[in-house]
N, C-alpha and C. Protein backbone atom coordinates (compact mmCIF):
# COMPACT_ATOMS: atom_id res chain seq x y z
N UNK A 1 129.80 86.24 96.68
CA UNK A 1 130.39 87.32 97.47
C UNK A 1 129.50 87.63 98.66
N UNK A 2 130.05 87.66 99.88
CA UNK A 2 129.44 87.97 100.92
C UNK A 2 129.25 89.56 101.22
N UNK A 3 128.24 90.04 102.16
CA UNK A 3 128.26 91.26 102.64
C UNK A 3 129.04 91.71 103.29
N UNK A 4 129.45 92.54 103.67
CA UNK A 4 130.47 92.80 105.25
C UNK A 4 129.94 94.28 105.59
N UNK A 5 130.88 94.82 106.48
CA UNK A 5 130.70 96.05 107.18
C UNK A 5 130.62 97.01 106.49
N UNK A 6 130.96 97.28 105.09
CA UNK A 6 131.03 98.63 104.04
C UNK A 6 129.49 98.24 103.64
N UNK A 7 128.82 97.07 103.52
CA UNK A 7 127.26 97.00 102.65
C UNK A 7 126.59 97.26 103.80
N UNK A 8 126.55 96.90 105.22
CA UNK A 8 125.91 97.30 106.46
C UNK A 8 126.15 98.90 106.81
N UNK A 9 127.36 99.80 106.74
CA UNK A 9 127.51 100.79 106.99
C UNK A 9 126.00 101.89 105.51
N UNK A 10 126.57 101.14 104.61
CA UNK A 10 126.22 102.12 103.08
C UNK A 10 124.36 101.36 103.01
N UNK A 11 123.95 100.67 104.17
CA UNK A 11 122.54 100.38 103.63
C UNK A 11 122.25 101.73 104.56
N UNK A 12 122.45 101.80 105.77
CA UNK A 12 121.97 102.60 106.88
C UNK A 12 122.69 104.11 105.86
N UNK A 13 123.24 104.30 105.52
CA UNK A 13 122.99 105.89 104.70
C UNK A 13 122.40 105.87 103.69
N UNK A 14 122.37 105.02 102.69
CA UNK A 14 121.35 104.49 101.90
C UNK A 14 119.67 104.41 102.81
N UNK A 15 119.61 104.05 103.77
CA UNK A 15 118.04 104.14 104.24
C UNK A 15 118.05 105.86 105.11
N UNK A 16 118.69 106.19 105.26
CA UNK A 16 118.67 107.94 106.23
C UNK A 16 118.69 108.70 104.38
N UNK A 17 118.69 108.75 103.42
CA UNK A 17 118.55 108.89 102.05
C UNK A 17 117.40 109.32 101.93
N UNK A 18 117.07 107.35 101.62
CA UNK A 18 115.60 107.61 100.94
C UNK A 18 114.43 108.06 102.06
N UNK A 19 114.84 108.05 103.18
CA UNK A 19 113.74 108.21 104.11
C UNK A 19 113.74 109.94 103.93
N UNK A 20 114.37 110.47 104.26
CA UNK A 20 114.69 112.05 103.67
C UNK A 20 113.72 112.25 102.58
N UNK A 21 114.42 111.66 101.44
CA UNK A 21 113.76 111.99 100.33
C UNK A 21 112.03 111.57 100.27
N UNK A 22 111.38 110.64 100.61
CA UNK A 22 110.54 110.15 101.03
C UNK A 22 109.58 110.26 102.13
N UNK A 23 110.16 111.75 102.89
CA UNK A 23 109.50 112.12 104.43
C UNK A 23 108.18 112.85 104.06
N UNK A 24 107.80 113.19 102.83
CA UNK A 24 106.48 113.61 102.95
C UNK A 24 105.45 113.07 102.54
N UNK A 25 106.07 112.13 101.76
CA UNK A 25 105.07 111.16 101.01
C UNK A 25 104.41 110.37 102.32
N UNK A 26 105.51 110.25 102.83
CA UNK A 26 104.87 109.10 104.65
C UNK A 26 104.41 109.75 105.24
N UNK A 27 105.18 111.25 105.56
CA UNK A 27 103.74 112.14 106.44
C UNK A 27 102.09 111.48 105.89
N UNK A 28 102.14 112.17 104.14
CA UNK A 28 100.97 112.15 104.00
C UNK A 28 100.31 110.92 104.15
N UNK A 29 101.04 109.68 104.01
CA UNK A 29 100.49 108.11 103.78
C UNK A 29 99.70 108.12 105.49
N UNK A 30 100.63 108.29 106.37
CA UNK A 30 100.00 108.84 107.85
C UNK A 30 99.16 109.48 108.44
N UNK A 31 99.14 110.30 107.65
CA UNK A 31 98.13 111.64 107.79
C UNK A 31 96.78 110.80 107.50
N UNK A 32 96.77 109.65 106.70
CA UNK A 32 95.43 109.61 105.75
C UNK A 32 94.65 108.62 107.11
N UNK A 33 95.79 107.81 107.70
CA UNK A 33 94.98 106.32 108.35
C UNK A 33 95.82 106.60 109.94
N UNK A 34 96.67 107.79 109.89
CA UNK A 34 97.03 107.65 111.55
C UNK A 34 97.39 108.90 111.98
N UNK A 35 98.63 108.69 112.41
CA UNK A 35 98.84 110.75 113.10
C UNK A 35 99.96 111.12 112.46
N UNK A 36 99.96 110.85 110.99
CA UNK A 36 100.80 111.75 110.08
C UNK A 36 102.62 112.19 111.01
N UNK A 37 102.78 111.53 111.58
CA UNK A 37 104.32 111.94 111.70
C UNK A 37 105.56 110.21 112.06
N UNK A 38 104.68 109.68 111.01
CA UNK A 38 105.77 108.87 110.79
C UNK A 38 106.81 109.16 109.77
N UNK A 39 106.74 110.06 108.61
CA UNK A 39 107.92 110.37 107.95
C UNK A 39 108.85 111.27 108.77
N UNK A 40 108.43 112.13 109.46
CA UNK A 40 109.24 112.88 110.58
C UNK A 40 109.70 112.02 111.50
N UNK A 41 109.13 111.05 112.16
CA UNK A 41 109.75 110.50 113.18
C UNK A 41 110.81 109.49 112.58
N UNK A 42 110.88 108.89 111.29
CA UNK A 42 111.70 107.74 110.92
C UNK A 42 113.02 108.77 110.55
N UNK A 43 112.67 110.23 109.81
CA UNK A 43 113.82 110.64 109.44
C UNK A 43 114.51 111.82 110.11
N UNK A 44 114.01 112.02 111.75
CA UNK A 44 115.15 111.77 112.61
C UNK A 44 115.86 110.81 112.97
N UNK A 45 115.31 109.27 112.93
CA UNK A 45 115.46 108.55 113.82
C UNK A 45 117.07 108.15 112.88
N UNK A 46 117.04 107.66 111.35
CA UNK A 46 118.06 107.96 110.61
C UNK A 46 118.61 108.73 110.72
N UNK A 47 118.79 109.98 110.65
CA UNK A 47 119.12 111.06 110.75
C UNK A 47 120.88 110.93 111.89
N UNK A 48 120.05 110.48 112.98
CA UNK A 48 120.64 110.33 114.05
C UNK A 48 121.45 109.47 114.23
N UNK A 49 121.49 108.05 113.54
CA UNK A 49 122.27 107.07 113.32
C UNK A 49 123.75 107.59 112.35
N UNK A 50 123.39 108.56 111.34
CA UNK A 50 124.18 108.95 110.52
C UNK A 50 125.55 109.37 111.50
N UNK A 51 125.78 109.88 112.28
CA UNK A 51 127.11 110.77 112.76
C UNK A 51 127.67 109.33 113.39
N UNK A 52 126.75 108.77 113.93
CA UNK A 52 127.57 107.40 115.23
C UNK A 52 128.19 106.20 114.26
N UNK A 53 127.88 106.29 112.59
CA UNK A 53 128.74 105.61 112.18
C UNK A 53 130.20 106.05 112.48
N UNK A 54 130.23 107.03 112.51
CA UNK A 54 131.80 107.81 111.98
C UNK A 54 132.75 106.98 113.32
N UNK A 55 131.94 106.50 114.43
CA UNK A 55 132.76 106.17 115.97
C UNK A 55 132.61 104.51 115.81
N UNK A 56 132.20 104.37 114.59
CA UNK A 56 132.28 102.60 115.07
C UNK A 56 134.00 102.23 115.09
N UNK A 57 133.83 101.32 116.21
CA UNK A 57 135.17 101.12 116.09
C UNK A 57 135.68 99.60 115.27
N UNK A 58 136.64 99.94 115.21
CA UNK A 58 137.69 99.16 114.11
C UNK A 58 137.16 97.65 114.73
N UNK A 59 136.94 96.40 113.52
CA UNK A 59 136.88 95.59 113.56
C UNK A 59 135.69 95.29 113.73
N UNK A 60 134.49 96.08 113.86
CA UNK A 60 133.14 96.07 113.93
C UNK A 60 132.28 95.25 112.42
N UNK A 61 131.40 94.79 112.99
CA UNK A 61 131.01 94.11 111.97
C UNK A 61 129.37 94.15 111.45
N UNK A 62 128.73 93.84 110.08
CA UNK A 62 127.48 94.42 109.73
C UNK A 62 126.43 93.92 111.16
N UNK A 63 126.39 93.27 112.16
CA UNK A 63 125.70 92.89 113.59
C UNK A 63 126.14 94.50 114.15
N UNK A 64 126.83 94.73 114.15
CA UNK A 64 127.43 95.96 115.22
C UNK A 64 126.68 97.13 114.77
N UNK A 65 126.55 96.89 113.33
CA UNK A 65 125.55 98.25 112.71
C UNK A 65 124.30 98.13 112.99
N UNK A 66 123.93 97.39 112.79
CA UNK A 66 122.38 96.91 112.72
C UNK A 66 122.10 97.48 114.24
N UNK A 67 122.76 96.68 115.05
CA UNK A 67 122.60 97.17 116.63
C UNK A 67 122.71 98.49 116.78
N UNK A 68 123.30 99.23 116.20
CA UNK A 68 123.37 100.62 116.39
C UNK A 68 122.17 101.22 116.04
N UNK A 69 122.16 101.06 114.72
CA UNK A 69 120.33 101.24 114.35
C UNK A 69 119.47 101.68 115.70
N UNK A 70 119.33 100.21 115.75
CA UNK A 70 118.08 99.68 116.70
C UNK A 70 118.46 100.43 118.02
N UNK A 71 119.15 100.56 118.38
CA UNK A 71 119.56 101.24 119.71
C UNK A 71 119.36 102.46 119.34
N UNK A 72 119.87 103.18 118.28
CA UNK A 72 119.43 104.66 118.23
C UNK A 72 117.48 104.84 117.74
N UNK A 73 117.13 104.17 116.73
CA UNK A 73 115.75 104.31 116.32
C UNK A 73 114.98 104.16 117.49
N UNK A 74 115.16 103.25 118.86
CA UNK A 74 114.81 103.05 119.90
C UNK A 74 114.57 104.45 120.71
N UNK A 75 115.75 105.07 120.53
CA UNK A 75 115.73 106.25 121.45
C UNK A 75 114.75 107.19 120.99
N UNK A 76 115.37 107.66 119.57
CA UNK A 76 115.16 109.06 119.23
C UNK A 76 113.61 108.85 118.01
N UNK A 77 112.82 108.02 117.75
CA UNK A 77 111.68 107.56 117.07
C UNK A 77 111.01 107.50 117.80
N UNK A 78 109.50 108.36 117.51
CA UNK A 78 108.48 108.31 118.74
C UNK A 78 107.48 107.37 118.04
N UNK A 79 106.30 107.20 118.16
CA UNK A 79 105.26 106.67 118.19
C UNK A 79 105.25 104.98 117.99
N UNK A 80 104.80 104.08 117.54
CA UNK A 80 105.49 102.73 117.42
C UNK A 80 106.32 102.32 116.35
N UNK A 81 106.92 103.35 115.88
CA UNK A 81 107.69 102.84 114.52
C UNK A 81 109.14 102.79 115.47
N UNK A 82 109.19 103.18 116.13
CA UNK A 82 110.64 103.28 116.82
C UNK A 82 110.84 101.70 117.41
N UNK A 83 109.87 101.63 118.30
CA UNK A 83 109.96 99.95 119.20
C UNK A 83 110.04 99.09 118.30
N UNK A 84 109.21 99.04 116.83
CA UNK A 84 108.89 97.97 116.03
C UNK A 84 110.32 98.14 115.29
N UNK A 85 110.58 98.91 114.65
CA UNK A 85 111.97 98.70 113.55
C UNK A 85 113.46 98.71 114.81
N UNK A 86 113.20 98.98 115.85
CA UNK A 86 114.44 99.05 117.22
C UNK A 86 114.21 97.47 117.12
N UNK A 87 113.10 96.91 117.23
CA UNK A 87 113.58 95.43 117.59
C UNK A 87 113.31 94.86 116.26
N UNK A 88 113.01 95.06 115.17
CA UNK A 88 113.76 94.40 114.00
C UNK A 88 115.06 94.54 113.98
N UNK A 89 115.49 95.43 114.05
CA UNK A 89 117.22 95.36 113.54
C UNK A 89 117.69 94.90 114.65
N UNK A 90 117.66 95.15 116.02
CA UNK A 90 118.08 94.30 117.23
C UNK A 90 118.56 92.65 116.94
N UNK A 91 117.04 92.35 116.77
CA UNK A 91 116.50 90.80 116.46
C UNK A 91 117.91 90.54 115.03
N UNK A 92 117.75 91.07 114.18
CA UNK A 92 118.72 91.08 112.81
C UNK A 92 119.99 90.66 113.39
N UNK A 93 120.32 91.82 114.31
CA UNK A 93 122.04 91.92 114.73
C UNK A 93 122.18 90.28 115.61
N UNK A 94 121.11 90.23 116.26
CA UNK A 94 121.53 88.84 116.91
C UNK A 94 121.75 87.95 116.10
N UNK A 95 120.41 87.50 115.15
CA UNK A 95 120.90 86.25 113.82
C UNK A 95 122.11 86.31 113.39
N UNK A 96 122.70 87.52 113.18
CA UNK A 96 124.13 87.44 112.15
C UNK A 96 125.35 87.29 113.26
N UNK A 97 124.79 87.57 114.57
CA UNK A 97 126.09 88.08 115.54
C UNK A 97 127.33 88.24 115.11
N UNK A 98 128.66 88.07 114.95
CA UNK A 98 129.80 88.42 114.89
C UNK A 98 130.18 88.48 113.52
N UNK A 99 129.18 87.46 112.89
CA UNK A 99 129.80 87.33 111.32
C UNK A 99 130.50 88.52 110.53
N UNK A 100 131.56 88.15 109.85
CA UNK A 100 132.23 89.37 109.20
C UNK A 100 131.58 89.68 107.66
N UNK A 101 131.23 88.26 107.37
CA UNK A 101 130.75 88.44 105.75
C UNK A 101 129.24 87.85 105.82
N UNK A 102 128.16 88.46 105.12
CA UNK A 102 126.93 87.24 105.43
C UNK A 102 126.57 86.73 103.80
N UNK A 103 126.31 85.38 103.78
CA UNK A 103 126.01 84.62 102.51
C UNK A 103 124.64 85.09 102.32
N UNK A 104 123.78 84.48 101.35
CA UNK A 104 122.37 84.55 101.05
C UNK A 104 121.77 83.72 102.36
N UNK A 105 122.23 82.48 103.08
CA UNK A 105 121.45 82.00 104.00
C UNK A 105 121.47 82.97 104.99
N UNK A 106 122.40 83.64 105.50
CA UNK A 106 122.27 84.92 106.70
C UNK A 106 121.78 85.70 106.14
N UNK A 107 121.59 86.46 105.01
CA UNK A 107 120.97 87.46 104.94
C UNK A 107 119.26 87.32 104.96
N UNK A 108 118.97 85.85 104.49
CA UNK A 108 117.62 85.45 104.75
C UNK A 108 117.19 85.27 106.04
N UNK A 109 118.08 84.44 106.59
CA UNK A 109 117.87 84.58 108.70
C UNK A 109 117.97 85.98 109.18
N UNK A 110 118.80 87.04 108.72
CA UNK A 110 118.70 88.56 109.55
C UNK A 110 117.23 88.95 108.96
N UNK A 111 116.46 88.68 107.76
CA UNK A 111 115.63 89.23 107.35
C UNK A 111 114.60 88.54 108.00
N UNK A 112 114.54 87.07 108.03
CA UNK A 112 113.22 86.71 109.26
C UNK A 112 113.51 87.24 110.35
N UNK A 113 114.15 86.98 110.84
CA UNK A 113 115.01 87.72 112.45
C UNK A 113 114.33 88.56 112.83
N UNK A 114 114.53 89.78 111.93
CA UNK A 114 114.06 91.34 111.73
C UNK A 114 112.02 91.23 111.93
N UNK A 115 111.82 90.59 110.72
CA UNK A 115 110.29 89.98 110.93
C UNK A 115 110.05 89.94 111.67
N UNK A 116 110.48 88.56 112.52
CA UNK A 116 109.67 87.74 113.43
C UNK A 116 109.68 88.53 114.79
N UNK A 117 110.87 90.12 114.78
CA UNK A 117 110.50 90.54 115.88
C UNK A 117 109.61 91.73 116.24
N UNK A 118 109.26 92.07 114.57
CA UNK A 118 107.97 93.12 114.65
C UNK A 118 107.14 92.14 114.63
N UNK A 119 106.82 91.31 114.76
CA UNK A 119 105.37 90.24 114.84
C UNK A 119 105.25 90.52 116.93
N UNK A 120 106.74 89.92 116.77
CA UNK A 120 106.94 89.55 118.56
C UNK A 120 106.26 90.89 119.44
N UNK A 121 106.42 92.26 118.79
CA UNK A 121 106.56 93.32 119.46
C UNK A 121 105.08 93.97 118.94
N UNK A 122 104.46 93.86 117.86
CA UNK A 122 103.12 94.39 117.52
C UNK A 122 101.77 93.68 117.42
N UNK A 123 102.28 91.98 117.43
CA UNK A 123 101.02 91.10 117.75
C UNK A 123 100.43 91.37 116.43
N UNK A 124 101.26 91.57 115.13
CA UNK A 124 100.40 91.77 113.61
C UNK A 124 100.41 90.80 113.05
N UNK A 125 100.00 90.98 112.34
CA UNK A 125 99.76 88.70 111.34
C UNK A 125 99.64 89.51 109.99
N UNK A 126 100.08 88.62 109.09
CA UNK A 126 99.83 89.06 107.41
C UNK A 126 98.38 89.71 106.98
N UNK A 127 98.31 90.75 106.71
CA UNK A 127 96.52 90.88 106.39
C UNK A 127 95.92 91.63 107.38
N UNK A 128 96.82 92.51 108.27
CA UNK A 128 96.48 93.57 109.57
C UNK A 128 96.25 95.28 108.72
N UNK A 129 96.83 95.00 107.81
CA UNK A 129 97.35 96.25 107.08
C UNK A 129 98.57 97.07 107.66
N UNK A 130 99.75 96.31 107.97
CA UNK A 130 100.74 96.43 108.66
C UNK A 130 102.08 96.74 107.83
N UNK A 131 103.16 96.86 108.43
CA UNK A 131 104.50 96.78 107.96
C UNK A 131 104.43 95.14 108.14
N UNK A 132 104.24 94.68 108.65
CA UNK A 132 104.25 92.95 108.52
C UNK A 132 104.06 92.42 106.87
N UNK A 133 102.75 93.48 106.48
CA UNK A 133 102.32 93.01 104.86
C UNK A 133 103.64 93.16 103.86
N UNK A 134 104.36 93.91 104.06
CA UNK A 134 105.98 93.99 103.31
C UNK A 134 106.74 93.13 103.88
N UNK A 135 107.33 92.72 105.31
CA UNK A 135 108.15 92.05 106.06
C UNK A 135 107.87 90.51 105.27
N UNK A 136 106.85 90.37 105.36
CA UNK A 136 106.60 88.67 105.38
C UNK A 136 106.77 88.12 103.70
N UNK A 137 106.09 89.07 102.94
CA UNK A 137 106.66 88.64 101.71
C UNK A 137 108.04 88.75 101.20
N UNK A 138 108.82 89.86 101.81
CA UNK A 138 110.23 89.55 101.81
C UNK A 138 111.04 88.62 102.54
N UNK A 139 110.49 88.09 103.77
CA UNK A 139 111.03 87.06 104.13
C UNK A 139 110.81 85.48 103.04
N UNK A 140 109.49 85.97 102.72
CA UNK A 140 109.41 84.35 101.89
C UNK A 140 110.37 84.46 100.70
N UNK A 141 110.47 85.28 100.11
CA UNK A 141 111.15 85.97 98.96
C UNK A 141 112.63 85.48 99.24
N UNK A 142 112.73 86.12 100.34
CA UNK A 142 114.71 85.90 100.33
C UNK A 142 114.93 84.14 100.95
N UNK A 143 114.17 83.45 101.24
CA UNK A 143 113.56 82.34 101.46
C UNK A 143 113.84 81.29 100.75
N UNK A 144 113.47 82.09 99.63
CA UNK A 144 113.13 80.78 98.68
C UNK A 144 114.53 81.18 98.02
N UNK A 145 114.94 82.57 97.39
CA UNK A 145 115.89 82.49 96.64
C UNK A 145 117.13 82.26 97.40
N UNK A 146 117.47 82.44 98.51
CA UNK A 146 118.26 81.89 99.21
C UNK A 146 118.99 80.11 99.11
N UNK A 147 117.22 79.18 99.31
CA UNK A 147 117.28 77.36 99.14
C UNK A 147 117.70 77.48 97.86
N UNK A 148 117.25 78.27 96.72
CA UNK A 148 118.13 77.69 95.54
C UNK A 148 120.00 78.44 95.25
N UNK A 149 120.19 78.95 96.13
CA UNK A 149 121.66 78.67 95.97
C UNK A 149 121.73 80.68 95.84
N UNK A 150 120.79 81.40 95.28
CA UNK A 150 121.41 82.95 95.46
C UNK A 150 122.64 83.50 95.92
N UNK A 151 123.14 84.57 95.75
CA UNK A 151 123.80 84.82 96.79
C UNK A 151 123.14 86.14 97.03
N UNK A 152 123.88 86.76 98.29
CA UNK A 152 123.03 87.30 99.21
C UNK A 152 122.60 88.80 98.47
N UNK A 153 123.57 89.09 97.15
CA UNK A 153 123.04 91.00 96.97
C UNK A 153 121.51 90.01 96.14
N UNK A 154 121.26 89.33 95.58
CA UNK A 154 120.34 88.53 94.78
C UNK A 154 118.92 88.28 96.00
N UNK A 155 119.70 87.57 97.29
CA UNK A 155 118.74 87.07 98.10
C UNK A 155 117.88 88.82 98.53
N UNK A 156 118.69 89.68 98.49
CA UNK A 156 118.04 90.79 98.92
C UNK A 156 117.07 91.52 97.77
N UNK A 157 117.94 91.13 96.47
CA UNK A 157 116.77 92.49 95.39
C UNK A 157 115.26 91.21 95.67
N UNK A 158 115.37 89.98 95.61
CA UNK A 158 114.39 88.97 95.53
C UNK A 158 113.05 90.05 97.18
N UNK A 159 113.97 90.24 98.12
CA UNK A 159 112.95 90.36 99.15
C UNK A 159 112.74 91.90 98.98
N UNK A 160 113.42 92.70 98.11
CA UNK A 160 113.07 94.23 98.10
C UNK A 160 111.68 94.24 97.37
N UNK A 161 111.83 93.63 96.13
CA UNK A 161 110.72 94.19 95.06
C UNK A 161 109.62 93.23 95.83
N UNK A 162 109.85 91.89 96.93
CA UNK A 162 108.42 91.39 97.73
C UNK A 162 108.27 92.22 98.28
N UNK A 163 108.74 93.20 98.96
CA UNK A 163 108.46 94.30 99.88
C UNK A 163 107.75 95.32 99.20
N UNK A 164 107.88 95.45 98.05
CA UNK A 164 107.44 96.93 97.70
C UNK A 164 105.91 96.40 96.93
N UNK A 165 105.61 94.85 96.08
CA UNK A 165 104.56 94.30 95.84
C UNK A 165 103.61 94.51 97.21
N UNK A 166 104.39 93.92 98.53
CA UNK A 166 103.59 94.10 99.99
C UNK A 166 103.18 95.23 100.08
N UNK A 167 103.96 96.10 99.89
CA UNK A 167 103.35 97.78 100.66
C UNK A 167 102.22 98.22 99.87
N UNK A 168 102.31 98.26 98.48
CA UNK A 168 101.26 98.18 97.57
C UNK A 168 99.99 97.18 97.88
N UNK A 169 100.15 95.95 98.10
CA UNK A 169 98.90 95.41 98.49
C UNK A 169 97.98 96.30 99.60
N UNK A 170 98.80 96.40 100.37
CA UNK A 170 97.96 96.78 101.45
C UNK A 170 96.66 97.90 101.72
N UNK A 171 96.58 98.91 100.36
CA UNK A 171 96.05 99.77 100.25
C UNK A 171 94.35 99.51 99.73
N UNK A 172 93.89 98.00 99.12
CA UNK A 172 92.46 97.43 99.96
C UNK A 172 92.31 97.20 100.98
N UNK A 173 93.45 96.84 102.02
CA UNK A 173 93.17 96.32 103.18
C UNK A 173 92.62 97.10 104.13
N UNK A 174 91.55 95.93 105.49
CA UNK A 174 90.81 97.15 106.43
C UNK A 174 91.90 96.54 107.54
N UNK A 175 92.45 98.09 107.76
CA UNK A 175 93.57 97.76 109.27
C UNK A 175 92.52 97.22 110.32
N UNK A 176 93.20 96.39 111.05
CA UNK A 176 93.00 95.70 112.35
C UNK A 176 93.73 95.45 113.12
N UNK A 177 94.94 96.54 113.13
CA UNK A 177 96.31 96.77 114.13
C UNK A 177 96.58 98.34 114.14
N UNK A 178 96.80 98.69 115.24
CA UNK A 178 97.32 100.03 115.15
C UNK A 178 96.50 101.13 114.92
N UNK A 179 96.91 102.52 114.88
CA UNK A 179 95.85 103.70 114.80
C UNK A 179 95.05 103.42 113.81
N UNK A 180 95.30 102.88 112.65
CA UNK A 180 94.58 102.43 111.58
C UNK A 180 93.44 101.86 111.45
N UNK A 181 93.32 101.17 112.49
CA UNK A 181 92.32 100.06 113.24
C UNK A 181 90.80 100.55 113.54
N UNK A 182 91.36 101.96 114.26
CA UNK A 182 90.41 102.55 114.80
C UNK A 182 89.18 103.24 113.54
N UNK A 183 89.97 103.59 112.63
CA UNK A 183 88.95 103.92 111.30
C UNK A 183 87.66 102.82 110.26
N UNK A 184 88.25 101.53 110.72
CA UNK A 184 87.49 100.73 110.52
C UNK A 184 87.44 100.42 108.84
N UNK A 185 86.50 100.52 108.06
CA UNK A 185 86.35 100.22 106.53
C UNK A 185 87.05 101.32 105.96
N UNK A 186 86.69 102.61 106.30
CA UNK A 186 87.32 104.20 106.02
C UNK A 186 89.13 103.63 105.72
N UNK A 187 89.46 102.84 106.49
CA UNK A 187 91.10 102.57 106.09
C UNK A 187 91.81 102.23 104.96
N UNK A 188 90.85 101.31 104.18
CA UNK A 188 90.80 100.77 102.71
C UNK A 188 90.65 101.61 101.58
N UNK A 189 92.14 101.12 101.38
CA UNK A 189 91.78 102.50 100.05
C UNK A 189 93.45 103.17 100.09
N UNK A 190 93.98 102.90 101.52
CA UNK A 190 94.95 103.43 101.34
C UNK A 190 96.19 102.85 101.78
N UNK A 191 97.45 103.32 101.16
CA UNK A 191 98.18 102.38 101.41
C UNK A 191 99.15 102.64 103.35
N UNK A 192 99.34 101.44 103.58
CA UNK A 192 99.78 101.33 105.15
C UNK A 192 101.34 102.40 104.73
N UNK A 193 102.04 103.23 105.78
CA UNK A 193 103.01 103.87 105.97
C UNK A 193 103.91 103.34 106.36
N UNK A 194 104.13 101.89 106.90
CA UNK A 194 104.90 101.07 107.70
C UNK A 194 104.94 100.63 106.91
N UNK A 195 104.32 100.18 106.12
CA UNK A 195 104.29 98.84 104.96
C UNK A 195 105.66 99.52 103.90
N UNK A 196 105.02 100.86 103.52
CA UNK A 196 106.09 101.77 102.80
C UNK A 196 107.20 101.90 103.03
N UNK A 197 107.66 103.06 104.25
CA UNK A 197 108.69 102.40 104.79
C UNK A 197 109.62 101.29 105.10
N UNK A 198 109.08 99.99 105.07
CA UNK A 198 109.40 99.18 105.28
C UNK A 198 110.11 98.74 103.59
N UNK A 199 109.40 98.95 102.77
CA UNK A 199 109.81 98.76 101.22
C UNK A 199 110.74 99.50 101.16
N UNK A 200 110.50 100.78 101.43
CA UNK A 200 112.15 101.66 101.10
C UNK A 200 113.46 101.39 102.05
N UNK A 201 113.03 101.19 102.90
CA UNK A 201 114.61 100.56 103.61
C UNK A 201 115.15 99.24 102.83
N UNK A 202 114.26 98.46 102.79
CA UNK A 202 114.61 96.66 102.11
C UNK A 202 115.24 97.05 100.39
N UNK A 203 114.66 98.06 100.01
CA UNK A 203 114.86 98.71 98.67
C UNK A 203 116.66 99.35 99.31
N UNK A 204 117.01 99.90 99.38
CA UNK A 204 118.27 100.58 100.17
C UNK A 204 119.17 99.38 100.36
N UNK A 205 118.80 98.47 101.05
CA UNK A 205 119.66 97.17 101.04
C UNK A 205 119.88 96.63 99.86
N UNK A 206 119.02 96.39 99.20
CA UNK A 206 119.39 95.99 98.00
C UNK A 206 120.21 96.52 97.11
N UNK A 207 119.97 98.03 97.24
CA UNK A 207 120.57 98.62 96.60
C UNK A 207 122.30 99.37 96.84
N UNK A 208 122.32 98.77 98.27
CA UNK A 208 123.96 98.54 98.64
C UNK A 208 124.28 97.47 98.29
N UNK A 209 123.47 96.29 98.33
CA UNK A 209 124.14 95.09 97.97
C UNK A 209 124.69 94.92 96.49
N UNK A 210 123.80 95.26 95.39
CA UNK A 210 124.48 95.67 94.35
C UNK A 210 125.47 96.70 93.70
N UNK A 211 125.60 97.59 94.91
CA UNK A 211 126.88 98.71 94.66
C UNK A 211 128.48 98.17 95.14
N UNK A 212 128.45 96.80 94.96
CA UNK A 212 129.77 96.41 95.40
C UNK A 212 130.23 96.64 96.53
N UNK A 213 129.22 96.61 97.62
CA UNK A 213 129.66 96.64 98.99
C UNK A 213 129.54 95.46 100.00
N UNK A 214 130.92 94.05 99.40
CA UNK A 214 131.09 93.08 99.57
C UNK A 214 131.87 92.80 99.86
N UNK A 215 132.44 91.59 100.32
CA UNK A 215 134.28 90.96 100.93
C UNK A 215 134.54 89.39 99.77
């Protein structure tokens, strides 16, 4: 069973959700290694996406959402979580472009897609103490279960729970990207906020993909 526009509409309220529910825990994850208002800034930036579903128009497809995303998180998200997740989902909407339904191989290409364009846009590599440290193990994740035949709500729980193993790693790591950077050894110890974030959205997908929001 493929995805379509009801699993793309219900991930993006599914991620304006958990980010809600989850906005203080990221303050504080922020607070510890940067300037504490990335749970505020992600859950306007959701927030805001929520009403412009209601105007998608007819025949729109899970690319058309994604783009919406990224175009709104772009606007209304301040500090670099806005540019970095604006051009993941951007990057996403292009891989899938028009498709109406996506298999496990598209949902693994929107998920590198998404990757490869917070790499493109933050210059982070695996091991920065980044949202990259979640991105990349879910890309290998939906990767692999993808080549053996998955289908796509499968290819996604495979890259959620890599995502949420990632965000968890990261909390030995000494940042060497971002405000984080600047603290030096002091950074270790705690876990990255991007990295988090990044687990609870991929977590949200998954968790539309298994609510029967398929064609």
């Amino acid at each position: 069973m493929g995805l379509d526009i009801n699993w793309a509409v219900d991930w993006v309220r599914r991620s304006a959700d958990v980010v809600s529910e989850h906005r203080v825990e990221l303050i504080n994850l922020d607070r510890e290694i940067g300037d504490g208002d990335h749970g505020e800034n992600m859950d306007r930036g959701f927030q805001a996406v929520l009403p412009k579903l209601d105007d998608l128009p007819a025949g729109s497809t899970p690319g058309d959402v994604l783009k919406l995303v990224a175009t709104t998180l772009i606007s209304t998200v301040g500090g670099a979580a806005g540019p970095l997740y604006g051009t993941a989902y951007l990057r996403a909407s292009s891989a899938v472009g028009g498709e109406v339904s996506l298999d496990g191989n598209a949902v693994a290409a929107l998920l590198q897609a998404g990757r490869d364009g917070i790499v493109a846009r933050g210059k982070a590599e695996s091991g920065d103490k980044t949202m990259v440290d979640a991105w990349t193990p879910a890309v290998d994740a939906a990767a692999s279960a993808a080549a053996g035949g998955a289908d796509a709500a499968a290819v996604l729980r495979a890259a959620a729970d890599a995502a949420a193993a990632g965000a968890v790693a990261t909390e030995p790591l000494v940042a060497r990207k971002g405000r984080a950077s600047y603290l030096g050894e002091r950074s270790a110890g705690h876990r990255d906020p991007g990295a988090q974030s990044s687990a609870l959205l991929l977590e949200a997908a998954a968790e539309a993909a298994s609510n029967g929001t398929s064609a």
